[in-house]
N, C-alpha and C. Protein backbone atom coordinates (compact mmCIF):
# COMPACT_ATOMS: atom_id res chain seq x y z
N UNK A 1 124.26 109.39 124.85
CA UNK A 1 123.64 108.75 125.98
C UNK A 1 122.44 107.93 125.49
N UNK A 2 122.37 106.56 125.95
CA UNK A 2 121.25 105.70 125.48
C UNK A 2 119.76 105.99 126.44
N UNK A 3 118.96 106.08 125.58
CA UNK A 3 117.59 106.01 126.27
C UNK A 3 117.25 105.35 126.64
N UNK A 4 116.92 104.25 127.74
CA UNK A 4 116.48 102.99 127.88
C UNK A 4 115.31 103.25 128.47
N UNK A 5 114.75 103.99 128.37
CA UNK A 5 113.10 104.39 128.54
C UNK A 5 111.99 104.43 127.07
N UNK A 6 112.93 104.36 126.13
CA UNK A 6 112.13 104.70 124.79
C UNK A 6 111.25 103.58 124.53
N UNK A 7 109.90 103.61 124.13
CA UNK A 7 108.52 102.31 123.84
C UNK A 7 108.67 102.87 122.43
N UNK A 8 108.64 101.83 121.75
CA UNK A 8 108.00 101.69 120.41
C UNK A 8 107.24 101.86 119.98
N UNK A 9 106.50 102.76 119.41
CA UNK A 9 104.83 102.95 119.40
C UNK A 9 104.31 102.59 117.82
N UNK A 10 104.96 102.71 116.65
CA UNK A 10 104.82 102.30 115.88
C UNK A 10 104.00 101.20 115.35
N UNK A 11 103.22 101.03 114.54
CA UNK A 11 102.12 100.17 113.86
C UNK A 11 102.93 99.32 112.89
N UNK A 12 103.77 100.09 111.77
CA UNK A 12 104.06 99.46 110.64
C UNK A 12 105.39 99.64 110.77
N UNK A 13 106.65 98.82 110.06
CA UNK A 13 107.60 99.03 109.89
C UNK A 13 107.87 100.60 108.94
N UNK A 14 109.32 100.40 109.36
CA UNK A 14 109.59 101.77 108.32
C UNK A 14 110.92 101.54 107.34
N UNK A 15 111.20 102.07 106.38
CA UNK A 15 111.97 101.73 105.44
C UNK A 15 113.34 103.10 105.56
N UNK A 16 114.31 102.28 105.69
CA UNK A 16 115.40 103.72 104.91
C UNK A 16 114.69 104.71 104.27
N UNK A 17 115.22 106.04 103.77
CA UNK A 17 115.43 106.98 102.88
C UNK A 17 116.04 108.10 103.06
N UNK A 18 116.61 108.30 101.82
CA UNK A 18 116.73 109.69 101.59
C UNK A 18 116.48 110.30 100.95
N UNK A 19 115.50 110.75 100.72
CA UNK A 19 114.94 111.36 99.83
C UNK A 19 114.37 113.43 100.02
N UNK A 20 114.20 114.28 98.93
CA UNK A 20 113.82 115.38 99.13
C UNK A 20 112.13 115.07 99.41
N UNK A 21 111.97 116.37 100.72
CA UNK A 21 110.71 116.89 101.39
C UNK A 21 110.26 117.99 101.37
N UNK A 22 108.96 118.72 100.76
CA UNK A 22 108.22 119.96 101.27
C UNK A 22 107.85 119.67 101.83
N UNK A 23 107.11 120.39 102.84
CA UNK A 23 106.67 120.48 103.96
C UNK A 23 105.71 122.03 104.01
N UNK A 24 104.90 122.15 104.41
CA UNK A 24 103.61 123.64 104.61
C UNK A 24 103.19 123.22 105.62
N UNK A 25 103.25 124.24 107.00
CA UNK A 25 102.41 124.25 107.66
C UNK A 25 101.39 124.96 107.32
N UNK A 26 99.94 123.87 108.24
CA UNK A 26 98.52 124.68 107.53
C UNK A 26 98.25 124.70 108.94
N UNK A 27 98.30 124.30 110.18
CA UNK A 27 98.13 124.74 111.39
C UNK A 27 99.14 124.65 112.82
N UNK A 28 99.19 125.93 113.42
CA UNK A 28 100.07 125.74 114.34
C UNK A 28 99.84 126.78 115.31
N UNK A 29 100.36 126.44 116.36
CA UNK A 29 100.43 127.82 117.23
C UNK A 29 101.02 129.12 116.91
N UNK A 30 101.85 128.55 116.32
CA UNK A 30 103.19 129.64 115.61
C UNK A 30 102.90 130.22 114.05
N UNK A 31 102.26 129.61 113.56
CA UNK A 31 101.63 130.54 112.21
C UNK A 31 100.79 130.59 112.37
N UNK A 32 100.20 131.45 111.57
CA UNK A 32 99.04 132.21 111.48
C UNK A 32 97.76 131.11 110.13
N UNK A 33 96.66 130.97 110.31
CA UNK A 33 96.11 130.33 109.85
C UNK A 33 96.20 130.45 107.99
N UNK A 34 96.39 129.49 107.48
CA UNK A 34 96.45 129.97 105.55
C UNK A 34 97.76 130.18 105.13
N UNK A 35 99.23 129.90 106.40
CA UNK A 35 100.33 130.47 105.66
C UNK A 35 100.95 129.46 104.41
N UNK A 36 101.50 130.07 103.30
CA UNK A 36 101.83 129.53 102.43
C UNK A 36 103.51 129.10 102.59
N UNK A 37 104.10 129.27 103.55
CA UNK A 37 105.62 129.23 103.59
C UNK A 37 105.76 127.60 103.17
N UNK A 38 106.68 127.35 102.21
CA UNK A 38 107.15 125.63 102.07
C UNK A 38 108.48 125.75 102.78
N UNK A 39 108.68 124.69 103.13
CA UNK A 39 110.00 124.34 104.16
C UNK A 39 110.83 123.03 103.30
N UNK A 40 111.58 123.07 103.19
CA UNK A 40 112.76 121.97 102.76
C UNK A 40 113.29 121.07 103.49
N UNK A 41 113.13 119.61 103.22
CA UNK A 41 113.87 118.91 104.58
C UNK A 41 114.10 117.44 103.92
N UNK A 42 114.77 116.50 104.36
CA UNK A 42 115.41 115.54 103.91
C UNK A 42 114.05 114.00 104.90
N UNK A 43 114.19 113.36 103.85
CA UNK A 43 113.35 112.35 104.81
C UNK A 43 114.87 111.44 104.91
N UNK A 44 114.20 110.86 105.85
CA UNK A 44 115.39 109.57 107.07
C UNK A 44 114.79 108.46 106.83
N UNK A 45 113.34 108.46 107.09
CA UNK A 45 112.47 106.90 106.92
C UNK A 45 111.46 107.26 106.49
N UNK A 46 110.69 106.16 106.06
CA UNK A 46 109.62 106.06 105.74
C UNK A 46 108.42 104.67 105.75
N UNK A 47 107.26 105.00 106.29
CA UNK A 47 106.52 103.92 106.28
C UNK A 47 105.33 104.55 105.61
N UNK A 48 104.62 103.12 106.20
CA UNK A 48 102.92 103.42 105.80
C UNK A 48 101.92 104.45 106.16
N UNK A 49 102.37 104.65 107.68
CA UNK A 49 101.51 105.42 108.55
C UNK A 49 102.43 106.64 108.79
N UNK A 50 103.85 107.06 108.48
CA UNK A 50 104.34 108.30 108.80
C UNK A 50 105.87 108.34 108.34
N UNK A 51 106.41 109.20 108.40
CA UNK A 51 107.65 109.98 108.03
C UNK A 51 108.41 110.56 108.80
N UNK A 52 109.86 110.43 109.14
CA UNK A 52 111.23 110.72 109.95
C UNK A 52 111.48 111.63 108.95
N UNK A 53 111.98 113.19 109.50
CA UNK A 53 112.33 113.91 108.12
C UNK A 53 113.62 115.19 108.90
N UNK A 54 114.23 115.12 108.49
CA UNK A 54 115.65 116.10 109.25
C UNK A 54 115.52 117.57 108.24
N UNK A 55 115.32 118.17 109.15
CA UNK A 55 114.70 120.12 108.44
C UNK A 55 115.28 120.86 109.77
N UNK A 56 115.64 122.42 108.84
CA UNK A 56 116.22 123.41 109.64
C UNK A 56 114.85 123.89 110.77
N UNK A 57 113.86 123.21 110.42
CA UNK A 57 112.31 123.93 111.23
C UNK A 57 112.36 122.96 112.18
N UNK A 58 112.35 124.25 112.95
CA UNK A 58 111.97 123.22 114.46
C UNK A 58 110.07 123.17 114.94
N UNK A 59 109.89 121.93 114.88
CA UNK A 59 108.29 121.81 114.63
C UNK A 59 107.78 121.31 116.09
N UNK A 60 106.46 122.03 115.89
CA UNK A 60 105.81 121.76 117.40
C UNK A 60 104.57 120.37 117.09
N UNK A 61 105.44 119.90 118.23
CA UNK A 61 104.22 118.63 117.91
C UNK A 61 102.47 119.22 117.93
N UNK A 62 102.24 118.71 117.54
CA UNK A 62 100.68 118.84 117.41
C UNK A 62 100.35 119.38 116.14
N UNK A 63 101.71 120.24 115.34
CA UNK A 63 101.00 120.80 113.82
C UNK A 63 100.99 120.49 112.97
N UNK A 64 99.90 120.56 112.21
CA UNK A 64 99.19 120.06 111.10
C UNK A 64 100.47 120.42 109.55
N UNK A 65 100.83 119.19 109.02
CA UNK A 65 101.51 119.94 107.33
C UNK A 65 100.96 119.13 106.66
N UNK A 66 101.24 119.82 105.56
CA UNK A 66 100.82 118.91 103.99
C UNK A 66 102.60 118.90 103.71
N UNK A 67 102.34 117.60 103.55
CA UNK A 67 103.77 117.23 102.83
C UNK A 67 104.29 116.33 101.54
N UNK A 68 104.82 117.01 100.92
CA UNK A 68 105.24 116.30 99.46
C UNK A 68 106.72 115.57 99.57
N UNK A 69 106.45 114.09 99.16
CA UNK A 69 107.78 113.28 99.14
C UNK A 69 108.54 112.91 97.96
N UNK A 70 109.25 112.79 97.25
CA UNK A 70 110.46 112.44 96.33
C UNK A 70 110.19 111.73 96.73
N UNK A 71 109.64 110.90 96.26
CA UNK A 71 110.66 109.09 95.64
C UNK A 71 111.67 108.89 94.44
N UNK A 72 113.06 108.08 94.74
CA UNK A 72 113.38 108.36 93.32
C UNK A 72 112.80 107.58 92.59
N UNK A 73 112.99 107.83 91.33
CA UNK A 73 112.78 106.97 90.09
C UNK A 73 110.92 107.79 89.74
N UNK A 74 110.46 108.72 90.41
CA UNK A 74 109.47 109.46 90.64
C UNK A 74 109.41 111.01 90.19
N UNK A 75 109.16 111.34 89.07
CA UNK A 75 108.14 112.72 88.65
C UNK A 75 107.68 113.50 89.42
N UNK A 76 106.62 112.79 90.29
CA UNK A 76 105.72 113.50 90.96
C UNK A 76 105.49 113.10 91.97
N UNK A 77 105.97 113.98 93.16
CA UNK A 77 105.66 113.61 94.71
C UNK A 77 104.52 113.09 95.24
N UNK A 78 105.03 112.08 96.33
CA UNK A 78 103.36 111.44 96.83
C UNK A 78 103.32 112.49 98.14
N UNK A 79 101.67 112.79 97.83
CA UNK A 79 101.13 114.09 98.77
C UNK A 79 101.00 113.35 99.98
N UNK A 80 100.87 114.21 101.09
CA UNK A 80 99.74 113.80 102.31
C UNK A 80 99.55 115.15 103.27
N UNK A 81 98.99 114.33 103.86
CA UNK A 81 98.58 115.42 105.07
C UNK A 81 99.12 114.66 106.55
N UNK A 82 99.57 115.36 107.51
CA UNK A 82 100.69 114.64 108.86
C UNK A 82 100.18 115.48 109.57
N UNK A 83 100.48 114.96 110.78
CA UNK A 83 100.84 115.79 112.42
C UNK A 83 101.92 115.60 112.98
N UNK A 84 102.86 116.43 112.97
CA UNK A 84 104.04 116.29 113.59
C UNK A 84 103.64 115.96 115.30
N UNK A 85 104.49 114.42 115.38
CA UNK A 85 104.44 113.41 116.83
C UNK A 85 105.27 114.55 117.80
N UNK A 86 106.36 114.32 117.31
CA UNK A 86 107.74 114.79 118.15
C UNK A 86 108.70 115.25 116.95
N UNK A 87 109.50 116.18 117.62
CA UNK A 87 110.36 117.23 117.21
C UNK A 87 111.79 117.30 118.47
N UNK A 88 112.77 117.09 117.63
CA UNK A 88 114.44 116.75 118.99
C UNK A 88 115.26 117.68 117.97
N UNK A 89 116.56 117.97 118.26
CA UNK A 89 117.71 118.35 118.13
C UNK A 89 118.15 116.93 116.81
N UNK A 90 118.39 117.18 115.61
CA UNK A 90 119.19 115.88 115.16
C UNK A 90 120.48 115.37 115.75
N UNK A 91 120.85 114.32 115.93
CA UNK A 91 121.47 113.64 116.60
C UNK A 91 122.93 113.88 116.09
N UNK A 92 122.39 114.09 114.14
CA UNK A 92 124.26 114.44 114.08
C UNK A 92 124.36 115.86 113.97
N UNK A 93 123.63 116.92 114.59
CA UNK A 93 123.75 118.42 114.81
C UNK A 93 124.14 118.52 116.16
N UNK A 94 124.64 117.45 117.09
CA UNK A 94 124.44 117.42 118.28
C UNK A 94 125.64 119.38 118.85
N UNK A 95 126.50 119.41 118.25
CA UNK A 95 127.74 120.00 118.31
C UNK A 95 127.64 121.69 117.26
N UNK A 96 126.43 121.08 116.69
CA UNK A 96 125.85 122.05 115.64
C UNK A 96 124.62 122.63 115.77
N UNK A 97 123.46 123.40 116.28
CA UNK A 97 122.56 123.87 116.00
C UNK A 97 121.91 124.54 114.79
N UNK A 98 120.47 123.90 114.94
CA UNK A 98 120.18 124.39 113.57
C UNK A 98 119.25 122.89 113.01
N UNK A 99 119.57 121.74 112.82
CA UNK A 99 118.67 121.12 112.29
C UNK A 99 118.11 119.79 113.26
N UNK A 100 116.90 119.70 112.79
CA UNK A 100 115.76 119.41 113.91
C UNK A 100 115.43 117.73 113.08
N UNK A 101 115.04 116.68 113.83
CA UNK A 101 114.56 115.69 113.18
C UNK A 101 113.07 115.67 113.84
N UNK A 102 111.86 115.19 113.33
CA UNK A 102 110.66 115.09 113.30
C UNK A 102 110.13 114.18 112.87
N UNK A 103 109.19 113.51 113.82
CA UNK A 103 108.73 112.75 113.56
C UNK A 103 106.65 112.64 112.66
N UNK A 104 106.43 112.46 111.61
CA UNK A 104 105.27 112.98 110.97
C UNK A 104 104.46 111.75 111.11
N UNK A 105 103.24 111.71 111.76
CA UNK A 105 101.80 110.79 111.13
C UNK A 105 101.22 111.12 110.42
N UNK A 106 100.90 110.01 109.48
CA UNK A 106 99.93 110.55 108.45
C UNK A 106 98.79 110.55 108.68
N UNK A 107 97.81 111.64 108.32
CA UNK A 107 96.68 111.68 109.28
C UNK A 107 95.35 110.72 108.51
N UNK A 108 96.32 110.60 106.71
CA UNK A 108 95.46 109.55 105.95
C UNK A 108 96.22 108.77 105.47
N UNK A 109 95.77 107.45 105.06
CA UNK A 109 96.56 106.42 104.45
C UNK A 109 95.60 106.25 103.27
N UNK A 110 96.37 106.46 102.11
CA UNK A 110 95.53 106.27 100.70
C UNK A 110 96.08 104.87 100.22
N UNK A 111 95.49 104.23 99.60
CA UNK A 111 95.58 102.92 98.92
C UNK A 111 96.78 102.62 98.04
N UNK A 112 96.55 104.06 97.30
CA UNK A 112 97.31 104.05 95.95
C UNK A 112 99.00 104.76 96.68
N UNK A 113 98.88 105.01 97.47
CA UNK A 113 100.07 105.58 98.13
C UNK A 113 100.49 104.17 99.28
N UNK A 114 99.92 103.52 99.96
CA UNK A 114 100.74 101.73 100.56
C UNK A 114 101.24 101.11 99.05
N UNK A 115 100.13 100.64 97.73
CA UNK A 115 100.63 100.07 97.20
C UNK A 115 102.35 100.58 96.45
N UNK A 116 101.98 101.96 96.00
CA UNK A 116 103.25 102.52 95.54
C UNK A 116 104.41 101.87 96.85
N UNK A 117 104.31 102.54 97.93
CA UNK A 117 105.17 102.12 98.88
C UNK A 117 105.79 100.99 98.81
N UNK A 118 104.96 100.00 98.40
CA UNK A 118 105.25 98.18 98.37
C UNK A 118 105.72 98.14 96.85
N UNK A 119 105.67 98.73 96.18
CA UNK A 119 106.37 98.58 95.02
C UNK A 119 107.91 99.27 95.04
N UNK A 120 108.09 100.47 95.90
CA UNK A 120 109.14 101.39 96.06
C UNK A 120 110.04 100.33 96.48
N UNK A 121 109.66 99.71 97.48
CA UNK A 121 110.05 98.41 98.39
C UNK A 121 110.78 97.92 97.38
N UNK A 122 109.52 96.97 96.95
CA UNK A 122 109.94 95.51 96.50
C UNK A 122 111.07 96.07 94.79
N UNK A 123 110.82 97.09 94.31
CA UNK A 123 111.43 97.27 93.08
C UNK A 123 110.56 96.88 92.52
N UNK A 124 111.33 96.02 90.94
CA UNK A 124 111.00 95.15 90.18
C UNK A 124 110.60 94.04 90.40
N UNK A 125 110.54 93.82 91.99
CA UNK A 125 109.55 91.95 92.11
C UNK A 125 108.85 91.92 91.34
N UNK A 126 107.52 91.70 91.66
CA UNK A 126 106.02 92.00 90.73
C UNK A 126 106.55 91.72 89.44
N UNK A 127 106.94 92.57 88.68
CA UNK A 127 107.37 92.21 87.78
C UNK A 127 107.94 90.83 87.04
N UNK A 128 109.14 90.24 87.90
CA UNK A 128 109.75 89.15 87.70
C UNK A 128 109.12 88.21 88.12
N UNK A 129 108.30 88.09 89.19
CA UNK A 129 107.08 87.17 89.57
C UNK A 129 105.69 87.18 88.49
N UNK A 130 105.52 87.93 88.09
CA UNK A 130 104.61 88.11 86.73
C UNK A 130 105.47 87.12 86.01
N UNK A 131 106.65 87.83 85.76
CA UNK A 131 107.32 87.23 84.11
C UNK A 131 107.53 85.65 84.44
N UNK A 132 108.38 85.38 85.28
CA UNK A 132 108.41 84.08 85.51
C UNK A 132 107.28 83.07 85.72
N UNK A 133 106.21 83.79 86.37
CA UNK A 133 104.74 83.01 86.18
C UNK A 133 104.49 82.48 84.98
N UNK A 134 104.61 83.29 84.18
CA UNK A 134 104.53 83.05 82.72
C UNK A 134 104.81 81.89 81.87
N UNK A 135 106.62 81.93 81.98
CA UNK A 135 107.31 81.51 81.63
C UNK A 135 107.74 80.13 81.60
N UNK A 136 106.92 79.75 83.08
CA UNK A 136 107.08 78.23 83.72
C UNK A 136 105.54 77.43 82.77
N UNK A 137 105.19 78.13 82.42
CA UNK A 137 103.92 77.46 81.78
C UNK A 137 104.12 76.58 80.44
């Protein structure tokens, strides 16, 4: 069934992914303050300001996680800290219970984490725009 009530609220575009997600809640109604549990979940999209991520946890909007992202071609996850917006049924569990899609804001935007982003993006541009700068000389 189509929503034709849904507003866009979004700031920045968002990009494909699929990529692996931790996830810790550090505040919620439902845990207890300091819990260490990590949660596993798949990201869907990704932007500047937040994260689409499909997990067996069904999350209450308003709680606080620290979350670690996979990028491929990436070592070491880019950190942050989010507030889960909204929390639904995933769309292709419709027939299935059990996994939840969520929507995450980031509650900071670091520098070094947009530019990575714009490089994740673009690939190797930068690069070939460097080299060819060069080259025309």
């Amino acid at each position: 069934m189509e929503n034709n009530n849904f507003i866009e609220r979004r700031k920045y575009e968002r990009i494909a992914l699929r990529s692996r997600v931790n996830f810790r809640i550090t505040s919620s109604p439902e845990a207890p303050e300091g819990s260490v549990t990590e949660y596993q979940a798949t990201g869907k999209n990704l932007g500047v300001a937040g994260i689409l991520i499909s997990s067996d946890k069904e999350l209450t909007p308003g709680t606080l996680v620290e979350i670690a992202i996979f990028l491929p071609g990436r070592d070491e996850p880019v950190r942050n800290k989010g507030q889960v917006r909204w929390c639904c049924e995933a769309e292709s569990s419709a027939n299935a219970s059990g996994a939840f899609d969520a929507g995450i804001k980031f509650l900071t935007i670091d520098k070094e984490y947009v530019m990575l982003l714009l490089k994740y993006v673009c690939g190797d541009l930068e690069d070939e725009i460097i080299k060819n700068r060069y080259e025309a000389k």
